[in-house]
PDB file of N, CA and C in Angstrom:
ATOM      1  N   UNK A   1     159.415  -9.420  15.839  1.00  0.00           N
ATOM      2  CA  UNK A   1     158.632 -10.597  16.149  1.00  0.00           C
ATOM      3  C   UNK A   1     159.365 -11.827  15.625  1.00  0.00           C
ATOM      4  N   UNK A   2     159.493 -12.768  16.276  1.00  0.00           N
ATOM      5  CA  UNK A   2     159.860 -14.201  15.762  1.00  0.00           C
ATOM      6  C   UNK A   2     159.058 -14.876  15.516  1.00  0.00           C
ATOM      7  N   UNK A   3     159.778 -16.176  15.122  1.00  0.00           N
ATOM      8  CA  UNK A   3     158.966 -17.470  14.507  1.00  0.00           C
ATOM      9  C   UNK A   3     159.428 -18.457  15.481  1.00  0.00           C
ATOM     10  N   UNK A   4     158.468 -18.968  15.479  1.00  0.00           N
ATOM     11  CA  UNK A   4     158.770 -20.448  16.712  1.00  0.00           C
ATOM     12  C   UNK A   4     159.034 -21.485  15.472  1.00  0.00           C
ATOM     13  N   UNK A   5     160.009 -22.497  15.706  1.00  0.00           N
ATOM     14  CA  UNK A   5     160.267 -23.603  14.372  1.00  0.00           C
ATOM     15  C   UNK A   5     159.382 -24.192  13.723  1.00  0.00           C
ATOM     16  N   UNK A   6     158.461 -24.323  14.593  1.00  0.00           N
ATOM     17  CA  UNK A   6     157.014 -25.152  13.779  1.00  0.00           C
ATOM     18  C   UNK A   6     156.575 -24.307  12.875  1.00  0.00           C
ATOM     19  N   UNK A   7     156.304 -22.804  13.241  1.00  0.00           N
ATOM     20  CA  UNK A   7     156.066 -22.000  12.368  1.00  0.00           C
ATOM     21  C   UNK A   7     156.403 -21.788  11.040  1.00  0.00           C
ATOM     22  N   UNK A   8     158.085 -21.826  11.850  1.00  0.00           N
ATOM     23  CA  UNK A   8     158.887 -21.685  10.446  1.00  0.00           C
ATOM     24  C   UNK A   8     158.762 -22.218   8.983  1.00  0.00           C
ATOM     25  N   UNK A   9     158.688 -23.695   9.800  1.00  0.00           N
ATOM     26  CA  UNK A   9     158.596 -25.255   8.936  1.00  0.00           C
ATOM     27  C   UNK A   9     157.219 -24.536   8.097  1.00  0.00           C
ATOM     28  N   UNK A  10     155.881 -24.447   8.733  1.00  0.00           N
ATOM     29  CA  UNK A  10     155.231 -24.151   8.110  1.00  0.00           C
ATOM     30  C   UNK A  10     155.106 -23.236   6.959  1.00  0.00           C
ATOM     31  N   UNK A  11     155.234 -21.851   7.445  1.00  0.00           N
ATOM     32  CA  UNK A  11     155.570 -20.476   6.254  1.00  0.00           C
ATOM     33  C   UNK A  11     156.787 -20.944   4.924  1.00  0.00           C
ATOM     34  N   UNK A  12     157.242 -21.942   5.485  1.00  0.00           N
ATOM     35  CA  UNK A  12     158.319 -22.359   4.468  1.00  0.00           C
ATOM     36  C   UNK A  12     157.913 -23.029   3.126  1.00  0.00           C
ATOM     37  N   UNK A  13     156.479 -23.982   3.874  1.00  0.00           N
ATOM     38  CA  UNK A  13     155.615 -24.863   3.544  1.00  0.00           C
ATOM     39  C   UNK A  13     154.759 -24.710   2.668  1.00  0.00           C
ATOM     40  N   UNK A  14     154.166 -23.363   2.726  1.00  0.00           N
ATOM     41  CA  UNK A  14     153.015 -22.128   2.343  1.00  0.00           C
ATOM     42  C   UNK A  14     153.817 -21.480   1.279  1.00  0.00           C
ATOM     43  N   UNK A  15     155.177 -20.829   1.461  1.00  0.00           N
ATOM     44  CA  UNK A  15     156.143 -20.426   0.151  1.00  0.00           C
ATOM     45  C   UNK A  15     156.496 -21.284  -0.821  1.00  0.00           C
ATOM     46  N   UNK A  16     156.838 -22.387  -0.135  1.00  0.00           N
ATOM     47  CA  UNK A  16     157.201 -23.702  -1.320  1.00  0.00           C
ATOM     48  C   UNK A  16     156.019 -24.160  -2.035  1.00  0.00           C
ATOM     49  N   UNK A  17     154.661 -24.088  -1.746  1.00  0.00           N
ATOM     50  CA  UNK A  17     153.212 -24.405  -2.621  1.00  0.00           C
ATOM     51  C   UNK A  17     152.742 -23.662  -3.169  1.00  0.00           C
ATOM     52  N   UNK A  18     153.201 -22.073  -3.091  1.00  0.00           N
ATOM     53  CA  UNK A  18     152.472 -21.275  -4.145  1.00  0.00           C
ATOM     54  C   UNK A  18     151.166 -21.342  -3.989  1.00  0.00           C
ATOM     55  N   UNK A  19     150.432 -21.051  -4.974  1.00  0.00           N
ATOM     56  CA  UNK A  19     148.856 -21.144  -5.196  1.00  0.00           C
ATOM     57  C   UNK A  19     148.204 -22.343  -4.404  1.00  0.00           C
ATOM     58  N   UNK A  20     148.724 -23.085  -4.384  1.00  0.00           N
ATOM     59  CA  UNK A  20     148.360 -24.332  -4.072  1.00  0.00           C
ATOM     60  C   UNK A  20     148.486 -24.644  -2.515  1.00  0.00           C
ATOM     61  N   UNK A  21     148.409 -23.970  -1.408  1.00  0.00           N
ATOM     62  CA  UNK A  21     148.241 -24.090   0.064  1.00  0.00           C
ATOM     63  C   UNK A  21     147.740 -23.735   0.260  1.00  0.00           C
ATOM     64  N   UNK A  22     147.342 -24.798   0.976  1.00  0.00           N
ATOM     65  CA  UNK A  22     145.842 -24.960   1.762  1.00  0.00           C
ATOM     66  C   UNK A  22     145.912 -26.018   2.888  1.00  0.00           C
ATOM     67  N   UNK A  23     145.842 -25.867   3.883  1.00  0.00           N
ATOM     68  CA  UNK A  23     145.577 -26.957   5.258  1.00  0.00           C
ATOM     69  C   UNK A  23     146.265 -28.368   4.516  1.00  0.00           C
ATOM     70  N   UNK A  24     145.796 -29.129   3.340  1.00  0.00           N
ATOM     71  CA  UNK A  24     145.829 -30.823   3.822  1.00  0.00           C
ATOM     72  C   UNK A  24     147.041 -30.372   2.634  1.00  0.00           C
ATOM     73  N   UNK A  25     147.303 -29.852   1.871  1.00  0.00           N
ATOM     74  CA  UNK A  25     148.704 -29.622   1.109  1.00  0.00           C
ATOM     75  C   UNK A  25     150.047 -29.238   2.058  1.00  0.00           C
ATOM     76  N   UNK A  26     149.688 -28.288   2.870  1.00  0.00           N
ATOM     77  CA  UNK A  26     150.502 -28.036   3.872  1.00  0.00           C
ATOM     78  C   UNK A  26     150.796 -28.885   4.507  1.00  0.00           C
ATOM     79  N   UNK A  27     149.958 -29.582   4.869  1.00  0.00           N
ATOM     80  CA  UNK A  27     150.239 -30.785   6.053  1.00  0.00           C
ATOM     81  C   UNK A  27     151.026 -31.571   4.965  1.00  0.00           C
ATOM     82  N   UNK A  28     150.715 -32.125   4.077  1.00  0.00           N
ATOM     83  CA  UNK A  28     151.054 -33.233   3.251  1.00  0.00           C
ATOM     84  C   UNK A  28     152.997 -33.043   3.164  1.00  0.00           C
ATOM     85  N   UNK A  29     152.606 -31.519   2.820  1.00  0.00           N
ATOM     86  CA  UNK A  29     154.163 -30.745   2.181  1.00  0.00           C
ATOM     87  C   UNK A  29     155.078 -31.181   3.296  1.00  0.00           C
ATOM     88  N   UNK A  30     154.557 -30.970   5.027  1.00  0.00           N
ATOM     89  CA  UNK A  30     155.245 -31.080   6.067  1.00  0.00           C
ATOM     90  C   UNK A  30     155.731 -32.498   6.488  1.00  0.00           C
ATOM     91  N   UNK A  31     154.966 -33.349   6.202  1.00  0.00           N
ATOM     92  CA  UNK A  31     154.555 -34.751   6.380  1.00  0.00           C
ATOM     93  C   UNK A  31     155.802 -35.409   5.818  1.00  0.00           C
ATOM     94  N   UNK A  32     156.252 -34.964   4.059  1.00  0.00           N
ATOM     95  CA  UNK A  32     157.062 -35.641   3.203  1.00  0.00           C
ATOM     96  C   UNK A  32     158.353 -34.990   3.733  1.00  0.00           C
ATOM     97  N   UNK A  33     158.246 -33.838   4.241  1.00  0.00           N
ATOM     98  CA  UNK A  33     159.649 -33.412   4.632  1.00  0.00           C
ATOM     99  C   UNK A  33     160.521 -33.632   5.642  1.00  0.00           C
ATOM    100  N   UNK A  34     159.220 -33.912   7.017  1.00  0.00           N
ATOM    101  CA  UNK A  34     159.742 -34.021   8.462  1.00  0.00           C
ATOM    102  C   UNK A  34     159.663 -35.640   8.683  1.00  0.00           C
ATOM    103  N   UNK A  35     158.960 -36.636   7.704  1.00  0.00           N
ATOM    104  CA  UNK A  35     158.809 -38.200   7.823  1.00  0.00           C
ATOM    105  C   UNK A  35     158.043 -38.079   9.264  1.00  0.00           C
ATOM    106  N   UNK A  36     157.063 -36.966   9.798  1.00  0.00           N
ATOM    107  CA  UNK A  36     156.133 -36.989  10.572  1.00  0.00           C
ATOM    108  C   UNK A  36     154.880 -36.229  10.127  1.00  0.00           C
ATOM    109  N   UNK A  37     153.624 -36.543  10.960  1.00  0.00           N
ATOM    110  CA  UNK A  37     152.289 -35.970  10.158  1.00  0.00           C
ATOM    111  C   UNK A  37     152.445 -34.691  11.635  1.00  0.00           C
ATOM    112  N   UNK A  38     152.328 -33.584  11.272  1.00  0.00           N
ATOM    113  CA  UNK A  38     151.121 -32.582  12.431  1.00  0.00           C
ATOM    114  C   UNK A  38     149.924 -32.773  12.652  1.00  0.00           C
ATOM    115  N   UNK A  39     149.420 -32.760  13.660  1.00  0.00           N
ATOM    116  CA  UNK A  39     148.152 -32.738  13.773  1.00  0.00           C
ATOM    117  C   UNK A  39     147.343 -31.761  13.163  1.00  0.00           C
ATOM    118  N   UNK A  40     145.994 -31.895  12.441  1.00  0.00           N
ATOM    119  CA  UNK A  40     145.694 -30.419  11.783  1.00  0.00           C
ATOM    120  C   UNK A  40     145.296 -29.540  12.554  1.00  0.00           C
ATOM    121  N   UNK A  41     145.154 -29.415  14.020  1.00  0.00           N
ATOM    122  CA  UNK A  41     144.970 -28.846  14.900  1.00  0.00           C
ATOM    123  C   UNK A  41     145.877 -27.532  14.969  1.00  0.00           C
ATOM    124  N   UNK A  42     147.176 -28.194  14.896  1.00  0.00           N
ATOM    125  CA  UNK A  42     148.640 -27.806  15.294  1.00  0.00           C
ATOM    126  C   UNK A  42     148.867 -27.303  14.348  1.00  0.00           C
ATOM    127  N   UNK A  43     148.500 -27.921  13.041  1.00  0.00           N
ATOM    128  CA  UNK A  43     149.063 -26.905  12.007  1.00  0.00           C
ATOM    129  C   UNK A  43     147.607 -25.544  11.950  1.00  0.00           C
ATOM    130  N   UNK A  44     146.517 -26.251  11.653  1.00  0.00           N
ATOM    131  CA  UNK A  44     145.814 -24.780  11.556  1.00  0.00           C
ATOM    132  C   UNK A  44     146.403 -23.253  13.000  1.00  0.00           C
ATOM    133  N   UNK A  45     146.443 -24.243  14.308  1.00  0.00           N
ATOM    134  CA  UNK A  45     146.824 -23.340  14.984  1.00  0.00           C
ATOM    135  C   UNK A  45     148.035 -22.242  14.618  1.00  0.00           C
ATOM    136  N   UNK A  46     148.840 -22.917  14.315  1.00  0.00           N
ATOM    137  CA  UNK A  46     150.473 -22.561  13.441  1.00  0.00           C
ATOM    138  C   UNK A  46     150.062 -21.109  12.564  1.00  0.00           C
ATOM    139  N   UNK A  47     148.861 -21.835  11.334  1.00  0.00           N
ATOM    140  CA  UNK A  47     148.454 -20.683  10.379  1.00  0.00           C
ATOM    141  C   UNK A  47     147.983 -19.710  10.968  1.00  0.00           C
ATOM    142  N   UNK A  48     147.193 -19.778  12.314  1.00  0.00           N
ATOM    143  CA  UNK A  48     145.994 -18.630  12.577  1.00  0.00           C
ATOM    144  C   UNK A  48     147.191 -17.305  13.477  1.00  0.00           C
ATOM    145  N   UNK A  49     148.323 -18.243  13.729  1.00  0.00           N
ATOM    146  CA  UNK A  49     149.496 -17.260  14.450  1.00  0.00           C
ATOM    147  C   UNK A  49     150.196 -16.664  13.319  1.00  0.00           C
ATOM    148  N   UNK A  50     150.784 -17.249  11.672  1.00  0.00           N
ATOM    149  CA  UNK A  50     151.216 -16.668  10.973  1.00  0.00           C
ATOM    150  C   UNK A  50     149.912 -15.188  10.463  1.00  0.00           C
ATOM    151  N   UNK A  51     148.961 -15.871  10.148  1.00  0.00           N
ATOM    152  CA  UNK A  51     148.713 -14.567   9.549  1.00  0.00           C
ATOM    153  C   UNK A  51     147.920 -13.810  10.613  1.00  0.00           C
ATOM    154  N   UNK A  52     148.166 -14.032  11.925  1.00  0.00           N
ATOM    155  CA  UNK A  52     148.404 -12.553  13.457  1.00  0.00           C
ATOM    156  C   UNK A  52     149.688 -11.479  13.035  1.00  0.00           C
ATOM    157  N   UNK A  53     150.258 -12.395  12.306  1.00  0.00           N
ATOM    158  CA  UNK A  53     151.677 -11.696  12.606  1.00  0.00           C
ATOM    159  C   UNK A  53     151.894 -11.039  11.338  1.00  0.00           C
ATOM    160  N   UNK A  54     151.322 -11.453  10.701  1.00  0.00           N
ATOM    161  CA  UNK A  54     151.551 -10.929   8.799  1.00  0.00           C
ATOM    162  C   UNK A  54     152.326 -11.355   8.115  1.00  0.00           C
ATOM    163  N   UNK A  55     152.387 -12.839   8.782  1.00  0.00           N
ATOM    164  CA  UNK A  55     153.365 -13.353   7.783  1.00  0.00           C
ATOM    165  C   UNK A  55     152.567 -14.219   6.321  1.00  0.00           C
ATOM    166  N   UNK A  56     151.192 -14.548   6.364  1.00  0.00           N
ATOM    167  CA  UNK A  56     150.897 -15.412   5.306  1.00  0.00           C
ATOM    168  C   UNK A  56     149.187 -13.989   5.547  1.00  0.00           C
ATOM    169  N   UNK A  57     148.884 -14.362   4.046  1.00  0.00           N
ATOM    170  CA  UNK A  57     147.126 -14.120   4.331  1.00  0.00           C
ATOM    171  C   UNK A  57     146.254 -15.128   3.942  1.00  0.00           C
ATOM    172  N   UNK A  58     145.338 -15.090   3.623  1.00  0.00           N
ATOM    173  CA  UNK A  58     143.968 -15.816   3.315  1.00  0.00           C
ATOM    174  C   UNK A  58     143.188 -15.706   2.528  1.00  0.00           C
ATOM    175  N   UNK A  59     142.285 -16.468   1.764  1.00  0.00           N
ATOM    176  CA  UNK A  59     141.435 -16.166   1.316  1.00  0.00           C
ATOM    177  C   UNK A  59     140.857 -17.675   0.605  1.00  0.00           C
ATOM    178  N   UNK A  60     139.518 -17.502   1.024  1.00  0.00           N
ATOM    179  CA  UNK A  60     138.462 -18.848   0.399  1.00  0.00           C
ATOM    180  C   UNK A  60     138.318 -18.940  -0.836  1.00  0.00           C
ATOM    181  N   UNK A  61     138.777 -20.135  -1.053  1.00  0.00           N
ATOM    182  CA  UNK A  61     138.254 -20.864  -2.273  1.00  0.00           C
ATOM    183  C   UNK A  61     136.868 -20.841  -2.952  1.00  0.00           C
ATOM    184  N   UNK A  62     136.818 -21.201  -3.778  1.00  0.00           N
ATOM    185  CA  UNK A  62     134.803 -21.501  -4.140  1.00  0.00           C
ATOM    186  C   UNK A  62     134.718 -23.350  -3.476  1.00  0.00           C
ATOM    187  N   UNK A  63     132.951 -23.435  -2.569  1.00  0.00           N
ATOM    188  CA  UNK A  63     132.798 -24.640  -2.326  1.00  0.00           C
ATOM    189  C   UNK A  63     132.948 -25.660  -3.606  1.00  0.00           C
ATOM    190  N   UNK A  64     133.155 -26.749  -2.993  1.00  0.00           N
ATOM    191  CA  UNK A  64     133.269 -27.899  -3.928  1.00  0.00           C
ATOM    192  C   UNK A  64     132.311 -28.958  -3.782  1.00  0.00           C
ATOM    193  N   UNK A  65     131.580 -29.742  -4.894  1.00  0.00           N
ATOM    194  CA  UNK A  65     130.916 -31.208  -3.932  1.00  0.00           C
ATOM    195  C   UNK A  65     131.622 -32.208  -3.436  1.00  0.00           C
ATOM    196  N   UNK A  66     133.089 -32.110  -3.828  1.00  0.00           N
ATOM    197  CA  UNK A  66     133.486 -33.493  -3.693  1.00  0.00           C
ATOM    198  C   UNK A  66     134.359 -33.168  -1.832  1.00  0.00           C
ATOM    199  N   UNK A  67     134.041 -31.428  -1.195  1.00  0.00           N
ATOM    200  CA  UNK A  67     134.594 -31.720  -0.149  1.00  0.00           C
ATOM    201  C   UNK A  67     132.903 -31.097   0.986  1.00  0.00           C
ATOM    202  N   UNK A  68     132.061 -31.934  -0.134  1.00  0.00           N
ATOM    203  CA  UNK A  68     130.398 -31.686   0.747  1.00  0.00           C
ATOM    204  C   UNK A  68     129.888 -29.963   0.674  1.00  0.00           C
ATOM    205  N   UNK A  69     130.548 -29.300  -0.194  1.00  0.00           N
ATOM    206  CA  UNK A  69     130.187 -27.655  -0.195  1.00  0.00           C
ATOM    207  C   UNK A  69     130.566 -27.331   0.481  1.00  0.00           C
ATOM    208  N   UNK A  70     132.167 -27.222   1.658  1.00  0.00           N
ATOM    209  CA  UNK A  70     132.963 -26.552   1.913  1.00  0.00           C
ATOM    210  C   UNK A  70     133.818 -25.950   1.316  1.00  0.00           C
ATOM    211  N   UNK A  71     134.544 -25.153   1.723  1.00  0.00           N
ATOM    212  CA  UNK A  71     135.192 -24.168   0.797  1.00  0.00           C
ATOM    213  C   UNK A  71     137.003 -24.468   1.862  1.00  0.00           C
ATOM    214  N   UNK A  72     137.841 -24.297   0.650  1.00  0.00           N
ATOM    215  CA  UNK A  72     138.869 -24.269   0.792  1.00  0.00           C
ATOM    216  C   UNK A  72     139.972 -23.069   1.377  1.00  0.00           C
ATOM    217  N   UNK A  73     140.508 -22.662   2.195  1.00  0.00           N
ATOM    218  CA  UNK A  73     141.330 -21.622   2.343  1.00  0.00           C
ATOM    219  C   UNK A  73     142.308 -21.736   2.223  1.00  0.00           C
ATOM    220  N   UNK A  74     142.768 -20.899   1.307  1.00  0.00           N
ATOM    221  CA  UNK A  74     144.222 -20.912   0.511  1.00  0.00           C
ATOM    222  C   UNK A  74     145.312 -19.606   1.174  1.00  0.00           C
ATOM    223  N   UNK A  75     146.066 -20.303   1.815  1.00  0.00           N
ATOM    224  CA  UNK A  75     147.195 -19.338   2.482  1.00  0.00           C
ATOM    225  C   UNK A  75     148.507 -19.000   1.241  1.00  0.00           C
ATOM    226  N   UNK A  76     148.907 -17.581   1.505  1.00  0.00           N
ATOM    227  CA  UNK A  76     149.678 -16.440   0.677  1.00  0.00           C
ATOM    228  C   UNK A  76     150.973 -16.160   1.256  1.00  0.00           C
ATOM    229  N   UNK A  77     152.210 -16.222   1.229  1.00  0.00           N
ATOM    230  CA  UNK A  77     153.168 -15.610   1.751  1.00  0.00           C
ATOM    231  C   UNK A  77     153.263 -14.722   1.438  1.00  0.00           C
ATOM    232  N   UNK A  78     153.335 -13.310   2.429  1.00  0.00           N
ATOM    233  CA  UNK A  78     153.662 -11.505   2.559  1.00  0.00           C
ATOM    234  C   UNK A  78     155.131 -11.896   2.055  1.00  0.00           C
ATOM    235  N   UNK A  79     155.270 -10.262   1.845  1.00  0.00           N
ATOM    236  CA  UNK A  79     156.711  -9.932   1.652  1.00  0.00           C
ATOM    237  C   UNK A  79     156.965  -9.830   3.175  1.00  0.00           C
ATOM    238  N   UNK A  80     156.270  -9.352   4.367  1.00  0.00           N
ATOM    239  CA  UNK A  80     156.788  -9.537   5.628  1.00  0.00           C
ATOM    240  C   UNK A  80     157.718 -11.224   5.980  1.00  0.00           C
ATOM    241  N   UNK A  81     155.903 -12.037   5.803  1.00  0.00           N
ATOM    242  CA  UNK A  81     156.716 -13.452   5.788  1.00  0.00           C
ATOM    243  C   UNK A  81     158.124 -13.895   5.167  1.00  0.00           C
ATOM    244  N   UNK A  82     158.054 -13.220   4.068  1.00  0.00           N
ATOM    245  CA  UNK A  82     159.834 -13.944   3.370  1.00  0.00           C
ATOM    246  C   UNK A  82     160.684 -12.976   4.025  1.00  0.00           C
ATOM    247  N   UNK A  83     160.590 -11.794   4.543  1.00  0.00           N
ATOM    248  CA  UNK A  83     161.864 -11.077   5.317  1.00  0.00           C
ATOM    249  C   UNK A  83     162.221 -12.240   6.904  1.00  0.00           C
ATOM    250  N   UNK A  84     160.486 -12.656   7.458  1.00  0.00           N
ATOM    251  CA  UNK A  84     161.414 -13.647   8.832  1.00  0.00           C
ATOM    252  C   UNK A  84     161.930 -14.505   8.031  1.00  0.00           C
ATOM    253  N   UNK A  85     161.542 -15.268   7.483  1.00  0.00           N
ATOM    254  CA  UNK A  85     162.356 -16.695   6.520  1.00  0.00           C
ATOM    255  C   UNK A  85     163.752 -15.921   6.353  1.00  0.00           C
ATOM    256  N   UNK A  86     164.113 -14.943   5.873  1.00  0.00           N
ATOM    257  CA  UNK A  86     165.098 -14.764   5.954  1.00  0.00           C
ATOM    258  C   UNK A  86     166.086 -14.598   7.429  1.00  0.00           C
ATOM    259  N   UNK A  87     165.429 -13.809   7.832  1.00  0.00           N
ATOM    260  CA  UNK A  87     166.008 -13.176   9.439  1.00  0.00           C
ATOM    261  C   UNK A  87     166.321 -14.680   9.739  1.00  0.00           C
ATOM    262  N   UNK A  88     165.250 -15.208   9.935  1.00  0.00           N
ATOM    263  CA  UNK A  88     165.292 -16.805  10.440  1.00  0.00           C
ATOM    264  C   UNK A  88     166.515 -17.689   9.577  1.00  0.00           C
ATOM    265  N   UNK A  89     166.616 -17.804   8.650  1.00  0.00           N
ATOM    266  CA  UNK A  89     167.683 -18.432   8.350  1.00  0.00           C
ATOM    267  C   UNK A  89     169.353 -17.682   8.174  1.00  0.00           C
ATOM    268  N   UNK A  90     169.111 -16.513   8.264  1.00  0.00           N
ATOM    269  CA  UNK A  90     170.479 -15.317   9.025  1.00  0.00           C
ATOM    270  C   UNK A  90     171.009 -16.331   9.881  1.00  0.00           C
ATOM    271  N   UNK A  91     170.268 -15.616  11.022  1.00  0.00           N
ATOM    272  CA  UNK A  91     170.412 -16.237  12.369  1.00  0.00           C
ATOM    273  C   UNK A  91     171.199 -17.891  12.731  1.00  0.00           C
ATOM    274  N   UNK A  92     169.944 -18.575  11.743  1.00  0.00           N
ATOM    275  CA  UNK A  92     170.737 -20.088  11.742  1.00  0.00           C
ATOM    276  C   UNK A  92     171.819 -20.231  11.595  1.00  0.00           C
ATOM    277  N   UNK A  93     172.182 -19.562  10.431  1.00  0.00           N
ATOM    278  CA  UNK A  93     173.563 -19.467   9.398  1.00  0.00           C
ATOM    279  C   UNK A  93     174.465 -19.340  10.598  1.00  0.00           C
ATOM    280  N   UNK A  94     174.288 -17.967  11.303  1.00  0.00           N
ATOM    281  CA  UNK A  94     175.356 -17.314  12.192  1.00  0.00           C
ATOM    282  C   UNK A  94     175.814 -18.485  12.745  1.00  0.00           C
ATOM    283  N   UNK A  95     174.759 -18.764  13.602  1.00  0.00           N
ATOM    284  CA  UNK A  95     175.268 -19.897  14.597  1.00  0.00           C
ATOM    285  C   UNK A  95     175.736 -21.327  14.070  1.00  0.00           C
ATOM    286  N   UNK A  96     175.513 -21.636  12.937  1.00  0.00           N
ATOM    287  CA  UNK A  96     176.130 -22.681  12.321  1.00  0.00           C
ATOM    288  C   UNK A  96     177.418 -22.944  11.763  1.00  0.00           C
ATOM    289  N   UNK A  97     177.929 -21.203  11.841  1.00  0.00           N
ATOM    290  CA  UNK A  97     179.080 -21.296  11.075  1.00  0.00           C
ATOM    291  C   UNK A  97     180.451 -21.009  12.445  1.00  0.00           C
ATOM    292  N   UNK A  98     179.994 -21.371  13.464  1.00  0.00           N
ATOM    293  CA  UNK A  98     180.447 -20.940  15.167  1.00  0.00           C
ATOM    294  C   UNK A  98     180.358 -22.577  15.134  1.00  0.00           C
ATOM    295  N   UNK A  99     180.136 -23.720  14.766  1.00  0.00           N
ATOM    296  CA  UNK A  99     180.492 -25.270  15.020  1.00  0.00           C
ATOM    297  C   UNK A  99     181.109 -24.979  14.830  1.00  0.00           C
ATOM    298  N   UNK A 100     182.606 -25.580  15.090  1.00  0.00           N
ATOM    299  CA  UNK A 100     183.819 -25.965  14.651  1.00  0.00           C
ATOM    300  C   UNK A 100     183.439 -27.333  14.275  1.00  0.00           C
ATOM    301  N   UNK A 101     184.051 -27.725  12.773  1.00  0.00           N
ATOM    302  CA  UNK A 101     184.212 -29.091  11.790  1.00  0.00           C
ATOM    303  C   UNK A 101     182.401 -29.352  11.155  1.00  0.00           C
ATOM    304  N   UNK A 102     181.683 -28.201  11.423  1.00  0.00           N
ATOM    305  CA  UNK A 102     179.959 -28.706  10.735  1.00  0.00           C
ATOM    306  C   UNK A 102     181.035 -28.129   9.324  1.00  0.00           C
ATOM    307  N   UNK A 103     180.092 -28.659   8.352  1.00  0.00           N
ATOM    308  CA  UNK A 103     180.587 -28.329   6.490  1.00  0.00           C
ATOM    309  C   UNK A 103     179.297 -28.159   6.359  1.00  0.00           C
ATOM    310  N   UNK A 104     178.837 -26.804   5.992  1.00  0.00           N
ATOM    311  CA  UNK A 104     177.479 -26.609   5.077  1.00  0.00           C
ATOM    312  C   UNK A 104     177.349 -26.320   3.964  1.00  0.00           C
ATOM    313  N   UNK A 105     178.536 -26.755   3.210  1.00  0.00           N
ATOM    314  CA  UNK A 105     178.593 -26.833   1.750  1.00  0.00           C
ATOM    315  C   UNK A 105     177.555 -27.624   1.395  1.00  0.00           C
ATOM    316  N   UNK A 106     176.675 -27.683  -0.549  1.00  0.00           N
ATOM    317  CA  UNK A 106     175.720 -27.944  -0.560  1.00  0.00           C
ATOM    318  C   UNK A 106     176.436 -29.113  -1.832  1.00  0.00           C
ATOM    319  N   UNK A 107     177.258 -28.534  -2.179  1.00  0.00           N
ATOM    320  CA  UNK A 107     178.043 -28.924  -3.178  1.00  0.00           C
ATOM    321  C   UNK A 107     178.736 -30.863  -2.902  1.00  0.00           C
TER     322      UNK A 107
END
């Protein structure tokens, strides 16, 4: 199974926040990285395909008052999820290192 890039961006998004992802963190996380917002549409849609696939799971928060007694859902990266992150950035690699004159030194 693959990842479509938005995806990617996302699960990347969800690994890089740890405990702390959840919908408006995610978005936020994506927001500072891409210097664009997702719609939360687009991103919840994004999540409800990662964890189809087993790449992230779920699980609710306790309600809060200050978000009116809704409850928060906090997304998990699988060990499935970090094997595509990997596959997925394999792949990139391959084909990046087939430019002639790209430098992906970090150094």
């Amino acid at each position: 199974m693959k990842l479509g890039a938005f995806e990617e961006l996302v699960l990347l998004a969800v690994g890089s926040l740890g405990e702390e992802a959840y919908g408006v963190t995610v978005k936020e996380t994506l927001q500072q990285k891409m210097g664009k917002s997702p719609s939360i549409g687009a991103l919840h849609s994004a999540l409800y395909r990662l964890e189809d696939k087993g790449c992230v799971t779920s699980e609710e928060g306790g309600a809060t008052t200050e978000r009116g007694g809704r409850r928060k859902k906090f997304y998990k990266l699988t060990a499935y999820g970090i094997t595509m992150l990997e596959e997925a950035n394999q792949l990139r690699m391959e084909f990046a290192r087939q430019v002639p004159g790209l430098n992906l030194s970090t150094e």
